[in-house]
PDB file of N, CA and C in Angstrom:
ATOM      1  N   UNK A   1     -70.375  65.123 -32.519  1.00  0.00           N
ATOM      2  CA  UNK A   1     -69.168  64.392 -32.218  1.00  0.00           C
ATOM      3  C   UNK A   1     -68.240  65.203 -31.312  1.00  0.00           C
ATOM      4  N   UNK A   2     -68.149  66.353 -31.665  1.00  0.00           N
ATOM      5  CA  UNK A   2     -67.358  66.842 -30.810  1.00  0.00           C
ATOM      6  C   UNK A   2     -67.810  67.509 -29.441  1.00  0.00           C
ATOM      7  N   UNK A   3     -69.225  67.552 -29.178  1.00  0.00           N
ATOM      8  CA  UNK A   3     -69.481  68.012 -28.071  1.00  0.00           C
ATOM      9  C   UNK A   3     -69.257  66.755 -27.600  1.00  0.00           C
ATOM     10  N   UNK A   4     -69.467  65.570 -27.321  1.00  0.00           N
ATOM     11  CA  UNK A   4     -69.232  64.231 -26.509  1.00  0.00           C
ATOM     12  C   UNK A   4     -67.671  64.575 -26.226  1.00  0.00           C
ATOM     13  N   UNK A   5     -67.104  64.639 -26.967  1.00  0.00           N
ATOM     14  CA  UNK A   5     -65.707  64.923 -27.013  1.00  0.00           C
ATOM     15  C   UNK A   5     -65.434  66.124 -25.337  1.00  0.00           C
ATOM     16  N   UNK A   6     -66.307  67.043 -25.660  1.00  0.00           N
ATOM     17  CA  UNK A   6     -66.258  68.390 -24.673  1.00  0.00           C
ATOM     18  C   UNK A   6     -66.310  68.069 -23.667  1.00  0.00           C
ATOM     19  N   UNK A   7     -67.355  66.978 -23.306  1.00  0.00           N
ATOM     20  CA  UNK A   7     -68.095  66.954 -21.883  1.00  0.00           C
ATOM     21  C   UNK A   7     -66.983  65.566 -21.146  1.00  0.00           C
ATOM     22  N   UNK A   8     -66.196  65.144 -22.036  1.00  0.00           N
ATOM     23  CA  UNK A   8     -65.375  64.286 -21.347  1.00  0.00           C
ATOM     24  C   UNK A   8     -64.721  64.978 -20.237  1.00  0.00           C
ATOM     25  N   UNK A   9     -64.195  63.988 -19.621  1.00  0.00           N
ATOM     26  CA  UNK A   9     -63.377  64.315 -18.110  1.00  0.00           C
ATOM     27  C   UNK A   9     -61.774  64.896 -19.372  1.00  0.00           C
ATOM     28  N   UNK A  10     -61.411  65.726 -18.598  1.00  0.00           N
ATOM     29  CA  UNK A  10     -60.213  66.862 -19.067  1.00  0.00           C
ATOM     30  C   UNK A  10     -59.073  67.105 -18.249  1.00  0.00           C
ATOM     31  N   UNK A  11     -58.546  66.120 -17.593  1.00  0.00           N
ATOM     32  CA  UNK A  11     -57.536  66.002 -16.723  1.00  0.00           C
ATOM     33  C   UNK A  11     -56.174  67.103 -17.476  1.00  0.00           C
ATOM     34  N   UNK A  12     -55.796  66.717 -18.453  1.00  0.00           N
ATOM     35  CA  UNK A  12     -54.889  67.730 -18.533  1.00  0.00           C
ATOM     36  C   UNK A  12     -55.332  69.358 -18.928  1.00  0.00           C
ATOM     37  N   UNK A  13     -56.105  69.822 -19.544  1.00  0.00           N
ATOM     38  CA  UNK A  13     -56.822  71.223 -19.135  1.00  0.00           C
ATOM     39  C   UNK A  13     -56.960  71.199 -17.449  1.00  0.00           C
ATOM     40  N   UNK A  14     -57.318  70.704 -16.877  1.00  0.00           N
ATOM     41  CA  UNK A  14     -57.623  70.790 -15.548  1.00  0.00           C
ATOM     42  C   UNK A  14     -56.246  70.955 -14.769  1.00  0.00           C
ATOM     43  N   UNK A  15     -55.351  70.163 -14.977  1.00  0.00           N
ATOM     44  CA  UNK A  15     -53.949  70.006 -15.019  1.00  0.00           C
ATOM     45  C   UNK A  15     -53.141  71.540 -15.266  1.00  0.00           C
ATOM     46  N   UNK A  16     -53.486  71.794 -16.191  1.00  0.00           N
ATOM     47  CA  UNK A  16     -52.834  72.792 -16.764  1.00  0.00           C
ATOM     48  C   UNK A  16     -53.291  74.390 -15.973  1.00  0.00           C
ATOM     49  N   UNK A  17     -54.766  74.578 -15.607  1.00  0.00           N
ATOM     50  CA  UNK A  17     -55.353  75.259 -15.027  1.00  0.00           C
ATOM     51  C   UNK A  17     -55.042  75.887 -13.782  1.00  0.00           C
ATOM     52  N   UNK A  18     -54.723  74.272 -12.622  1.00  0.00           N
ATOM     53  CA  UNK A  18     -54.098  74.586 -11.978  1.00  0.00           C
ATOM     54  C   UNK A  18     -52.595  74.690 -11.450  1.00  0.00           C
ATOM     55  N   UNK A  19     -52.035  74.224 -12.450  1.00  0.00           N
ATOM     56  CA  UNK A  19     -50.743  74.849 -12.597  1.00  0.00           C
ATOM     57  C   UNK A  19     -50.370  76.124 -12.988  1.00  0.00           C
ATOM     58  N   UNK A  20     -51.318  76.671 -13.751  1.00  0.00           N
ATOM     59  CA  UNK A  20     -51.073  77.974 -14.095  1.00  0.00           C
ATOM     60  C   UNK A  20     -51.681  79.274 -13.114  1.00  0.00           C
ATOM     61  N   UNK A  21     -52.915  78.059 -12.231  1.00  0.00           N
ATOM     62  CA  UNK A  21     -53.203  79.297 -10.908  1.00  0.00           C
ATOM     63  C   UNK A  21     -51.817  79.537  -9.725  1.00  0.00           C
ATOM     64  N   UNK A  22     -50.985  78.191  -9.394  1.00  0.00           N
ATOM     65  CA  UNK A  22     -50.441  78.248  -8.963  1.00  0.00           C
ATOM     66  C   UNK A  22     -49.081  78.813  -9.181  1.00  0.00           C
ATOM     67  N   UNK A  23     -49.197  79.089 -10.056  1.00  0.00           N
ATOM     68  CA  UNK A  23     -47.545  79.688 -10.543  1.00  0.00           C
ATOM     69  C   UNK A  23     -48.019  81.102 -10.374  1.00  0.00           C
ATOM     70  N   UNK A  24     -49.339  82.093 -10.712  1.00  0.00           N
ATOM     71  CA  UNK A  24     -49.561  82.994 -10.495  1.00  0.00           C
ATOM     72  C   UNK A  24     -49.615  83.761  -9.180  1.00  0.00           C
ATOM     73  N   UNK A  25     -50.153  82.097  -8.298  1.00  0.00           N
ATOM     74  CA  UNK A  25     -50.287  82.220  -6.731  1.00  0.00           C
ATOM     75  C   UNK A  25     -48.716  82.889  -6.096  1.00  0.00           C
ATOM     76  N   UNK A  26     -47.746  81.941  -6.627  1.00  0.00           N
ATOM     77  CA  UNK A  26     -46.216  82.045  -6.238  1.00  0.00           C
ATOM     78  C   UNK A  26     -45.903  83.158  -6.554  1.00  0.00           C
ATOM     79  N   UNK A  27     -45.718  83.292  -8.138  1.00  0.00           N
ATOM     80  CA  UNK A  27     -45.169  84.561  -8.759  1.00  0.00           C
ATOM     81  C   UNK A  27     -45.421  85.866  -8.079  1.00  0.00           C
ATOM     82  N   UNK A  28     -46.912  85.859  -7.220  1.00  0.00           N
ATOM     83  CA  UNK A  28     -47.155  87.733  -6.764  1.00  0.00           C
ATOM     84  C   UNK A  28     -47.239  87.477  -5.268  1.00  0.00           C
ATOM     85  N   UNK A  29     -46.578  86.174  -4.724  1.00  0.00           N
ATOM     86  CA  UNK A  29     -46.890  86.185  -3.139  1.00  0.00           C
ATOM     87  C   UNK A  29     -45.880  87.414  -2.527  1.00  0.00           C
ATOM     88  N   UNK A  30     -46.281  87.704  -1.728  1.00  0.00           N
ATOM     89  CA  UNK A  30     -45.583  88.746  -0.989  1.00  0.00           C
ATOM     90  C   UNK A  30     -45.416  90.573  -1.702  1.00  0.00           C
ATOM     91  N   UNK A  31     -45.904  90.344  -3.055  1.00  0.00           N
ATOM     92  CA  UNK A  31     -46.157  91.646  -3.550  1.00  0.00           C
ATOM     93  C   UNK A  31     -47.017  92.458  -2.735  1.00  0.00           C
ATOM     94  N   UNK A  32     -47.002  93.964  -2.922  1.00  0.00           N
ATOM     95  CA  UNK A  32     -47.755  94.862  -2.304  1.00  0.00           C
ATOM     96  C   UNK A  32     -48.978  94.924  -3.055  1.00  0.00           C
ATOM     97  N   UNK A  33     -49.323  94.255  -4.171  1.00  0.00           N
ATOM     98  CA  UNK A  33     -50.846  94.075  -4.671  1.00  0.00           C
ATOM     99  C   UNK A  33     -50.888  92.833  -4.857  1.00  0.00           C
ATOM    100  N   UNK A  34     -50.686  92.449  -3.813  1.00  0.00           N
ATOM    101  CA  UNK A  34     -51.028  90.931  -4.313  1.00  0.00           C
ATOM    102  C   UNK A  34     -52.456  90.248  -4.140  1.00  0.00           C
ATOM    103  N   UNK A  35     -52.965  90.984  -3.278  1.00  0.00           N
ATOM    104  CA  UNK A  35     -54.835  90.658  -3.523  1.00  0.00           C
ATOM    105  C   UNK A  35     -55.262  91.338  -4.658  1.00  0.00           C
ATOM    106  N   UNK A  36     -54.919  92.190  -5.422  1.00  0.00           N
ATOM    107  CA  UNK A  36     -55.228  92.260  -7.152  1.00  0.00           C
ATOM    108  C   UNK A  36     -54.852  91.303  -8.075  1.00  0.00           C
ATOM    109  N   UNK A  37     -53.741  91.063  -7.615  1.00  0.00           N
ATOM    110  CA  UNK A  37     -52.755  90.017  -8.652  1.00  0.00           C
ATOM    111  C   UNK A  37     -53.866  88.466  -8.431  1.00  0.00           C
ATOM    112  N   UNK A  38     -54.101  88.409  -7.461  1.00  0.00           N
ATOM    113  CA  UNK A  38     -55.308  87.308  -7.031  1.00  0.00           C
ATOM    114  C   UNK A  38     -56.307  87.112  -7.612  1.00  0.00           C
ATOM    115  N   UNK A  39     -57.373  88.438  -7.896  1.00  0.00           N
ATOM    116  CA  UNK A  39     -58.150  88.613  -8.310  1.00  0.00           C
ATOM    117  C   UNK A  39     -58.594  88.348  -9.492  1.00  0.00           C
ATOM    118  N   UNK A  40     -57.306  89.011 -10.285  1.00  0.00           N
ATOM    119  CA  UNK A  40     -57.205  89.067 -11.876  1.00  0.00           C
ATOM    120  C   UNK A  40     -56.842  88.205 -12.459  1.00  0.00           C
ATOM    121  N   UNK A  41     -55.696  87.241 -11.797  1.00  0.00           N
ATOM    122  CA  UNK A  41     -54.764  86.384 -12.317  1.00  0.00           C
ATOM    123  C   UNK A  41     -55.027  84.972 -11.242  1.00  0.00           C
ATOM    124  N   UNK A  42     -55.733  84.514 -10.380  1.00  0.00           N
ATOM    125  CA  UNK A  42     -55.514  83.440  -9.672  1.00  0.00           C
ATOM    126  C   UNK A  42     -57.395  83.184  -9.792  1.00  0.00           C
ATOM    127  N   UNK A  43     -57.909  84.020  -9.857  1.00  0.00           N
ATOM    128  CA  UNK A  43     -59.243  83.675  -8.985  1.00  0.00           C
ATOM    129  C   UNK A  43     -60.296  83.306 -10.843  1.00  0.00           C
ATOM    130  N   UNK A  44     -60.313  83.932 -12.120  1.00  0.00           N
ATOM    131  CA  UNK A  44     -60.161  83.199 -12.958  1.00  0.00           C
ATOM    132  C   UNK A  44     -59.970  81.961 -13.268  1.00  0.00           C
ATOM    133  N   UNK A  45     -58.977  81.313 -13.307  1.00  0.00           N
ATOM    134  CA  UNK A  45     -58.423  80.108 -13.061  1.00  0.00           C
ATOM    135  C   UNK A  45     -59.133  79.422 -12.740  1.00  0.00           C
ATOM    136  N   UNK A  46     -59.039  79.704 -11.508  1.00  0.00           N
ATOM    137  CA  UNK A  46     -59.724  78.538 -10.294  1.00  0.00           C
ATOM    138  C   UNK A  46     -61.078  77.913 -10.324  1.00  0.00           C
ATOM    139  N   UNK A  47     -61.993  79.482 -11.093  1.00  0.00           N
ATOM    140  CA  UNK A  47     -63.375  79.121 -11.626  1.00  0.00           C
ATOM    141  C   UNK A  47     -63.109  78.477 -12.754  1.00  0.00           C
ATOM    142  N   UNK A  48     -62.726  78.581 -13.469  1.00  0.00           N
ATOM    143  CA  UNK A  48     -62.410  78.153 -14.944  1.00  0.00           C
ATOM    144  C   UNK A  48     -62.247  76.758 -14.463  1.00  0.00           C
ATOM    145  N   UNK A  49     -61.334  76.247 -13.662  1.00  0.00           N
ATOM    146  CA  UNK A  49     -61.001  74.711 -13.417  1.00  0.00           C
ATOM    147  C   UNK A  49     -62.059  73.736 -12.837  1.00  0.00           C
ATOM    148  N   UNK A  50     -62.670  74.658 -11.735  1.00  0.00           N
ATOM    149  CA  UNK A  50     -64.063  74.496 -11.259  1.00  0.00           C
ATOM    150  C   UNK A  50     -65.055  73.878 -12.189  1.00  0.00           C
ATOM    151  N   UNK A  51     -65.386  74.767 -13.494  1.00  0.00           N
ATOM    152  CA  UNK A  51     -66.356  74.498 -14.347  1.00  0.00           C
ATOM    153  C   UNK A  51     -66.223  73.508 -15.174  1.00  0.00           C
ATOM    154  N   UNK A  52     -64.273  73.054 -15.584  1.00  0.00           N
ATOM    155  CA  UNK A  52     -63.534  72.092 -16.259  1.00  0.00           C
ATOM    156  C   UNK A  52     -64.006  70.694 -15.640  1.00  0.00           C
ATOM    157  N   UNK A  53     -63.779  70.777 -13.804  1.00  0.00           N
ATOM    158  CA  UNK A  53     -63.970  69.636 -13.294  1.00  0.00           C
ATOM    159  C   UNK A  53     -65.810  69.219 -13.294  1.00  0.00           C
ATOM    160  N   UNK A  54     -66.381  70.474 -13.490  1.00  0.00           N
ATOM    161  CA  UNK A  54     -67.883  69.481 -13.551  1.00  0.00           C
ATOM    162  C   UNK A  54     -68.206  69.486 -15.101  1.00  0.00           C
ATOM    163  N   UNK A  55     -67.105  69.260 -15.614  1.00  0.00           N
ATOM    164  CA  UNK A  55     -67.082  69.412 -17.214  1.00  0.00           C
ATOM    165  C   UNK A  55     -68.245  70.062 -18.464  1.00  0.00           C
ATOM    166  N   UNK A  56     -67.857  71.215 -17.754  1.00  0.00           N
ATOM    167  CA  UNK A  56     -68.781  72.143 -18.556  1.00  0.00           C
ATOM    168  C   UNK A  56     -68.080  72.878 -19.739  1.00  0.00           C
ATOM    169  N   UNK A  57     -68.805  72.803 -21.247  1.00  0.00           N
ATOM    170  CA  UNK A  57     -67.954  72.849 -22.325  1.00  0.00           C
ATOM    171  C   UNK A  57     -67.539  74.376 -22.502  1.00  0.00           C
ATOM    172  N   UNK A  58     -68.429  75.522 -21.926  1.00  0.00           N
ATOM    173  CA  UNK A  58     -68.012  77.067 -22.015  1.00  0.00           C
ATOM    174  C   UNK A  58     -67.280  76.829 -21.021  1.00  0.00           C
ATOM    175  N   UNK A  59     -66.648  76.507 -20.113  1.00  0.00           N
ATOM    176  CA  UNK A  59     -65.388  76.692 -18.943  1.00  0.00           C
ATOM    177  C   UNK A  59     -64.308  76.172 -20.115  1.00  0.00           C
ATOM    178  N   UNK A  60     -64.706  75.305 -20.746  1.00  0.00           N
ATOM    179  CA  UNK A  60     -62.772  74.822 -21.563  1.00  0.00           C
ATOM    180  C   UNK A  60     -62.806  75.919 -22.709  1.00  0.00           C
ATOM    181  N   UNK A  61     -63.888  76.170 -23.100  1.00  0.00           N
ATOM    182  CA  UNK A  61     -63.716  77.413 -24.167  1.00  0.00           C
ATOM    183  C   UNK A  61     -62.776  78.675 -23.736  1.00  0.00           C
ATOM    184  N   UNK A  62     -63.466  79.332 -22.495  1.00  0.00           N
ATOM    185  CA  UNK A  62     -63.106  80.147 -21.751  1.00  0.00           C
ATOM    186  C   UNK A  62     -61.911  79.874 -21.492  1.00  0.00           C
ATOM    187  N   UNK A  63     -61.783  78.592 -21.036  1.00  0.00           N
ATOM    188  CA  UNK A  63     -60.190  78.339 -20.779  1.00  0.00           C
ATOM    189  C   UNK A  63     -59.331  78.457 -21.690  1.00  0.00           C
ATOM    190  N   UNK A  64     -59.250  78.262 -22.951  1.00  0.00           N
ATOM    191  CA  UNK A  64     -58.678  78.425 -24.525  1.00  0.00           C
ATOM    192  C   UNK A  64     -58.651  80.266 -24.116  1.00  0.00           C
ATOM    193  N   UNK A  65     -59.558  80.841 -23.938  1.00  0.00           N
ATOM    194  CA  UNK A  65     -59.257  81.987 -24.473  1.00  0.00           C
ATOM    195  C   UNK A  65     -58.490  82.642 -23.160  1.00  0.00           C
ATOM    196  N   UNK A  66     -58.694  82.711 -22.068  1.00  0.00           N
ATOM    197  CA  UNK A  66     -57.700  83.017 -20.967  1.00  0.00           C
ATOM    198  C   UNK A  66     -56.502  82.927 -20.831  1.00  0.00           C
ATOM    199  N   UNK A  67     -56.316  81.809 -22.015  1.00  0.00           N
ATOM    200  CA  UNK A  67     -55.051  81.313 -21.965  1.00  0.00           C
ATOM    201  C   UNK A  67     -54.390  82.029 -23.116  1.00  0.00           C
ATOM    202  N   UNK A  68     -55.258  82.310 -23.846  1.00  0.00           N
ATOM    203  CA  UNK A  68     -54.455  82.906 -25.280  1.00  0.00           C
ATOM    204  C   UNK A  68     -54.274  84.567 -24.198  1.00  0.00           C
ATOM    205  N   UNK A  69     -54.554  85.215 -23.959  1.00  0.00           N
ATOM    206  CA  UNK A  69     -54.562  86.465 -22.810  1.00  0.00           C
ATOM    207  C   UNK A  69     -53.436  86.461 -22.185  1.00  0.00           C
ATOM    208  N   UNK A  70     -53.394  85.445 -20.962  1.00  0.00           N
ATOM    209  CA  UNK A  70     -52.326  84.877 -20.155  1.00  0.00           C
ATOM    210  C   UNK A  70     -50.999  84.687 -20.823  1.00  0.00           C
ATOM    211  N   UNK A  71     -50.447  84.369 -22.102  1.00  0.00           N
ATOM    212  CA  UNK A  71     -49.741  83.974 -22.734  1.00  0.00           C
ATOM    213  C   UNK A  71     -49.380  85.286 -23.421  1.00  0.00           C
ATOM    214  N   UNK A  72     -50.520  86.188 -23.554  1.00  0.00           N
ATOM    215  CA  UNK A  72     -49.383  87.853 -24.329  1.00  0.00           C
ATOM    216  C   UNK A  72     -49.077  88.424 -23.295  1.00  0.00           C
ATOM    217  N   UNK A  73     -49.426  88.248 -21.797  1.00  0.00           N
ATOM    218  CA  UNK A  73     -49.196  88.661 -20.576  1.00  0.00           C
ATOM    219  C   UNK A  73     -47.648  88.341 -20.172  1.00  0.00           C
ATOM    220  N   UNK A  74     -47.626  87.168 -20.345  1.00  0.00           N
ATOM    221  CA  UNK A  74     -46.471  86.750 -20.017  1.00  0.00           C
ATOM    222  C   UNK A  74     -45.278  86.652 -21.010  1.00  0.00           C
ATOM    223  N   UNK A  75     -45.493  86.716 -22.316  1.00  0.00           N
ATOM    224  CA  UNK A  75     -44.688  87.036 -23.435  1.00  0.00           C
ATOM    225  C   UNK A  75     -44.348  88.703 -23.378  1.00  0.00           C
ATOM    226  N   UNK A  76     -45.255  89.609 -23.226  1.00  0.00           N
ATOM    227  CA  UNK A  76     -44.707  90.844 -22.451  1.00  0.00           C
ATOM    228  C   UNK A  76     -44.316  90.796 -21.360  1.00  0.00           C
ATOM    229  N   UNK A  77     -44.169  90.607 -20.248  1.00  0.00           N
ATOM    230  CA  UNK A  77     -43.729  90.572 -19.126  1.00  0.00           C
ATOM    231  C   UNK A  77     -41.926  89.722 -19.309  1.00  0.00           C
ATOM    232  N   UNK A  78     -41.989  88.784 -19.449  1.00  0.00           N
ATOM    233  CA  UNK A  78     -40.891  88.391 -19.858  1.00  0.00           C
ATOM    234  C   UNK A  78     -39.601  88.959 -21.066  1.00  0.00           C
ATOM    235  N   UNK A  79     -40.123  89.614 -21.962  1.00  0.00           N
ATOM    236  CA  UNK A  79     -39.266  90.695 -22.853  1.00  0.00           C
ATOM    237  C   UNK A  79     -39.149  91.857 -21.945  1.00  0.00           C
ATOM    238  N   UNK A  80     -39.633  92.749 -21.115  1.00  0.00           N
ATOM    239  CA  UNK A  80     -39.666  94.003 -20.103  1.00  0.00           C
ATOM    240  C   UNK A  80     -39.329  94.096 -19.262  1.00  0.00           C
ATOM    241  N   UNK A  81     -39.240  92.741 -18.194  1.00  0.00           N
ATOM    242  CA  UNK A  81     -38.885  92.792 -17.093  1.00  0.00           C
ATOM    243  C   UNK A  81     -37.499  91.782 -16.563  1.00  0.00           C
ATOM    244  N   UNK A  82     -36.781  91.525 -16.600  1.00  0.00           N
ATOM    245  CA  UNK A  82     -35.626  90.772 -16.748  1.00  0.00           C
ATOM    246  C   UNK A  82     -35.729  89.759 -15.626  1.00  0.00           C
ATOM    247  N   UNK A  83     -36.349  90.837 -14.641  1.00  0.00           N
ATOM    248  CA  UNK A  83     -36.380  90.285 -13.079  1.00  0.00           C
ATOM    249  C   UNK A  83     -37.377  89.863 -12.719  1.00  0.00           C
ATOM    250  N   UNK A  84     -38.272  89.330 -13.522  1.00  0.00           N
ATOM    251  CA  UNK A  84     -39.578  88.488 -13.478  1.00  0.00           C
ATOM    252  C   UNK A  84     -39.414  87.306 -14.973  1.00  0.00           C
ATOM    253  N   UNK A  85     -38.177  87.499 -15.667  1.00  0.00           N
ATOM    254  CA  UNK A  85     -38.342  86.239 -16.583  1.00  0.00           C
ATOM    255  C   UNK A  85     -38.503  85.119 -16.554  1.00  0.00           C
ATOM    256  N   UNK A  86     -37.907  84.252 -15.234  1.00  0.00           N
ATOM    257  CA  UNK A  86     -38.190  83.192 -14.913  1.00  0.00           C
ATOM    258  C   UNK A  86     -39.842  82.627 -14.827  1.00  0.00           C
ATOM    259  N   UNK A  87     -40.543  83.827 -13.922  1.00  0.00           N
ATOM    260  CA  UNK A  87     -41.972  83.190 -13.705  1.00  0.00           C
ATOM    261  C   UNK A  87     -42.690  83.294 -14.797  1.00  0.00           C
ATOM    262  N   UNK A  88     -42.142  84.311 -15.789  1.00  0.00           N
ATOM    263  CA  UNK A  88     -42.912  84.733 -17.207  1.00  0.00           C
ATOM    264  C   UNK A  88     -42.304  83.738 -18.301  1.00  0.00           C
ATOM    265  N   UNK A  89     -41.652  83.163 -17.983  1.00  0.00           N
ATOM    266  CA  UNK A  89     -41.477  82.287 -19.110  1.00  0.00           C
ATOM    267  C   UNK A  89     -41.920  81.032 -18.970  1.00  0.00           C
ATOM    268  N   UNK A  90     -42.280  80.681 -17.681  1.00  0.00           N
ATOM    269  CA  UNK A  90     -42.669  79.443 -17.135  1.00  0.00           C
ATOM    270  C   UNK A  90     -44.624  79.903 -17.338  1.00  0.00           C
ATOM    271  N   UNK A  91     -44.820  81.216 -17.221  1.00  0.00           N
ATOM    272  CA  UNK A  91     -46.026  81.576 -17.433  1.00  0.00           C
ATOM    273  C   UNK A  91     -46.532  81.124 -18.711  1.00  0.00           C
ATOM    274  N   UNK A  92     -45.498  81.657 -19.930  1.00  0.00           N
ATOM    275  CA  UNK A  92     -45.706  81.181 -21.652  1.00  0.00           C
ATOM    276  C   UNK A  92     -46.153  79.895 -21.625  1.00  0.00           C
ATOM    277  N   UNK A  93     -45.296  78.977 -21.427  1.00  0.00           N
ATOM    278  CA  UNK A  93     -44.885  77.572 -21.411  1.00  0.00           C
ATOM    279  C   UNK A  93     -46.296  76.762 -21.068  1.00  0.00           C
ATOM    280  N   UNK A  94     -47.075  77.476 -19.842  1.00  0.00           N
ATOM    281  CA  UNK A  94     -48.170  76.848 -19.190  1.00  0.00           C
ATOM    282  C   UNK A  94     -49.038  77.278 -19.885  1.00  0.00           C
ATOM    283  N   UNK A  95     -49.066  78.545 -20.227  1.00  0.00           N
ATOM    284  CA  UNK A  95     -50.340  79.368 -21.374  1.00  0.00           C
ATOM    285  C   UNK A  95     -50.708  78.382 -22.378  1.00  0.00           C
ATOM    286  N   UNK A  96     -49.415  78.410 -23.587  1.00  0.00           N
ATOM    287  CA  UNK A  96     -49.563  77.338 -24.470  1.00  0.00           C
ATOM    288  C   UNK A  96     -50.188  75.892 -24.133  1.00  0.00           C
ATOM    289  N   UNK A  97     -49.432  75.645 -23.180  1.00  0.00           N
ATOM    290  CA  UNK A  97     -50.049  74.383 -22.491  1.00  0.00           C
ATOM    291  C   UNK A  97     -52.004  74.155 -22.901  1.00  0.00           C
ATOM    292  N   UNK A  98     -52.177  75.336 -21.947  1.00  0.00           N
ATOM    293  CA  UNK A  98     -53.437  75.726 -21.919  1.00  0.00           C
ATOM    294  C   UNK A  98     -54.324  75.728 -22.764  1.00  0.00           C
ATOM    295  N   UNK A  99     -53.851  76.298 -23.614  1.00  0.00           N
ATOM    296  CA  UNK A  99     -54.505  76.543 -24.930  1.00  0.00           C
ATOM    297  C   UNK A  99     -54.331  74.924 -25.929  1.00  0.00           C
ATOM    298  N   UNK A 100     -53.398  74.187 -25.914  1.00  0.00           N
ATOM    299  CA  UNK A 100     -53.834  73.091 -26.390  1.00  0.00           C
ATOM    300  C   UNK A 100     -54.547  72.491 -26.164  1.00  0.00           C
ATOM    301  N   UNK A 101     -54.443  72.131 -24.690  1.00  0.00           N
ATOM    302  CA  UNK A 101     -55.381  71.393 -24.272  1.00  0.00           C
ATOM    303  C   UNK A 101     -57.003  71.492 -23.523  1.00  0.00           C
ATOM    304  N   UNK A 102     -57.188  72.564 -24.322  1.00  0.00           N
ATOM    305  CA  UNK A 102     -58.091  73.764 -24.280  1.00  0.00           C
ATOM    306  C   UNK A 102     -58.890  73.017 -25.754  1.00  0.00           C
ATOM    307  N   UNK A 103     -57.791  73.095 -26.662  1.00  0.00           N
ATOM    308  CA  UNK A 103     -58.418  73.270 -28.119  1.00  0.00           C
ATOM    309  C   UNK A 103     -58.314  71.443 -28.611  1.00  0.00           C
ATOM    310  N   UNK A 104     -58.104  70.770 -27.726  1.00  0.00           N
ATOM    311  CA  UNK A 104     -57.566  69.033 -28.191  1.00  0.00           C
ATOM    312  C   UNK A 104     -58.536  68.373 -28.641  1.00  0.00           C
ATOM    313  N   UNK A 105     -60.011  68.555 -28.105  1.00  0.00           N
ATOM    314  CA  UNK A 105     -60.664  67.677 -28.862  1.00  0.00           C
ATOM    315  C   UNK A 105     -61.497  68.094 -30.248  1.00  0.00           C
ATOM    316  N   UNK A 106     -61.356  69.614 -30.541  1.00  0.00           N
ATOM    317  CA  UNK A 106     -61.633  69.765 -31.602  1.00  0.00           C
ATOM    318  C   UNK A 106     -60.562  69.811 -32.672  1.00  0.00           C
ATOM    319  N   UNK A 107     -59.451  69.623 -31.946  1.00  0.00           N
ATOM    320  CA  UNK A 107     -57.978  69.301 -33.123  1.00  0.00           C
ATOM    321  C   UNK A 107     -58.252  68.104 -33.366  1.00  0.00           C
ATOM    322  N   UNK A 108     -58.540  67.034 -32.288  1.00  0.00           N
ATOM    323  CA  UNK A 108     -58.348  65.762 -32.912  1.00  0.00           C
ATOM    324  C   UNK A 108     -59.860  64.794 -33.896  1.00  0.00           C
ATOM    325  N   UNK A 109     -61.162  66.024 -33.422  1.00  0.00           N
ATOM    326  CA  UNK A 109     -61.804  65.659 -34.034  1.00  0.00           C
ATOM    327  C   UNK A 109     -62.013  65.987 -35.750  1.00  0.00           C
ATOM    328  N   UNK A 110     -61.260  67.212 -35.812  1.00  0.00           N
ATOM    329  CA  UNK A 110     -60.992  67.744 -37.097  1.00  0.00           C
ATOM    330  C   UNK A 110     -59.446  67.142 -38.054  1.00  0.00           C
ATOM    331  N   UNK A 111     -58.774  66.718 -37.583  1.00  0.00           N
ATOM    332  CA  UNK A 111     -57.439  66.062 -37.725  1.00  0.00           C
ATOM    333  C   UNK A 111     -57.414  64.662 -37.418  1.00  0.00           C
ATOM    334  N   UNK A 112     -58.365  63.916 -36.943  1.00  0.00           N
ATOM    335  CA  UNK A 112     -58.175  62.610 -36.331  1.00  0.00           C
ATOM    336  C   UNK A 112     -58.316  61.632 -37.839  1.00  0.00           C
ATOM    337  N   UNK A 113     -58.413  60.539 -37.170  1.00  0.00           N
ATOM    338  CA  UNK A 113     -58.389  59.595 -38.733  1.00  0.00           C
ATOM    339  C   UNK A 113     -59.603  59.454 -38.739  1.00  0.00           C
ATOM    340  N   UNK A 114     -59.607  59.366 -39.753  1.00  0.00           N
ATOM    341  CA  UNK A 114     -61.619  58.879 -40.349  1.00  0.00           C
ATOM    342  C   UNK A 114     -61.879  57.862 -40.775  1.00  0.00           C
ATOM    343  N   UNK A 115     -62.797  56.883 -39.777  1.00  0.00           N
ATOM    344  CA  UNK A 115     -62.740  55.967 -40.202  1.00  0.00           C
ATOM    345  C   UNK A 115     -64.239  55.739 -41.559  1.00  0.00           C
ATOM    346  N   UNK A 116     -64.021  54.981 -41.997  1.00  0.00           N
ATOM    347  CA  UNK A 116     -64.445  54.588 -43.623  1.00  0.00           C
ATOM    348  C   UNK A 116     -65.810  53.772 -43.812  1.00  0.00           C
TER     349      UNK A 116
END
């Protein structure tokens, strides 16, 4: 049941994916490492969304857990740096994101109503 669930089309993981490449894209443009910041933090993503859109069920897994990563990244970054809170809190916000809708169809297959 819940792999049918997996292999569905995932618009908001996908959604969320690339919103969160793109905020990473913004957040380090013009930095002096910003082809690392790419690497580590944008180019992830992008595969991850890649594998989402030909709906492959280890890309949304992966995506759950990148996101749980991404999200202590930016929960540190945002307590440390004052002058990066904005993109780090908007970073949290999308993480979580991530991770729900990462983890939605086995919430709703484990939580859903049962029918009788």
């Amino acid at each position: 049941m819940i792999e049918g669930a997996v292999r569905r089309r995932r618009p908001g993981l996908a959604a969320a994916l690339a919103a969160l490449a793109a905020l990473y894209a913004a957040w380090f443009a013009g930095d002096r490492h910003m082809l690392a910041a790419l690497l580590v933090f944008v180019l992830p993503l992008v595969v991850l969304l890649l594998g989402v859109l030909l709906r492959s069920a280890r890309a949304a897994f992966w995506a759950g857990v990148l996101g749980l990563l991404l999200f202590c990244h930016a929960v540190m970054t945002a307590w440390s740096e004052p002058g990066e809170r904005g993109f780090a809190l908007a970073a949290t916000a999308l993480s979580v994101l991530l991770v729900f809708a990462s983890s939605w169809p086995g919430l709703r297959a484990r939580f859903g109503r049962r029918s009788t």
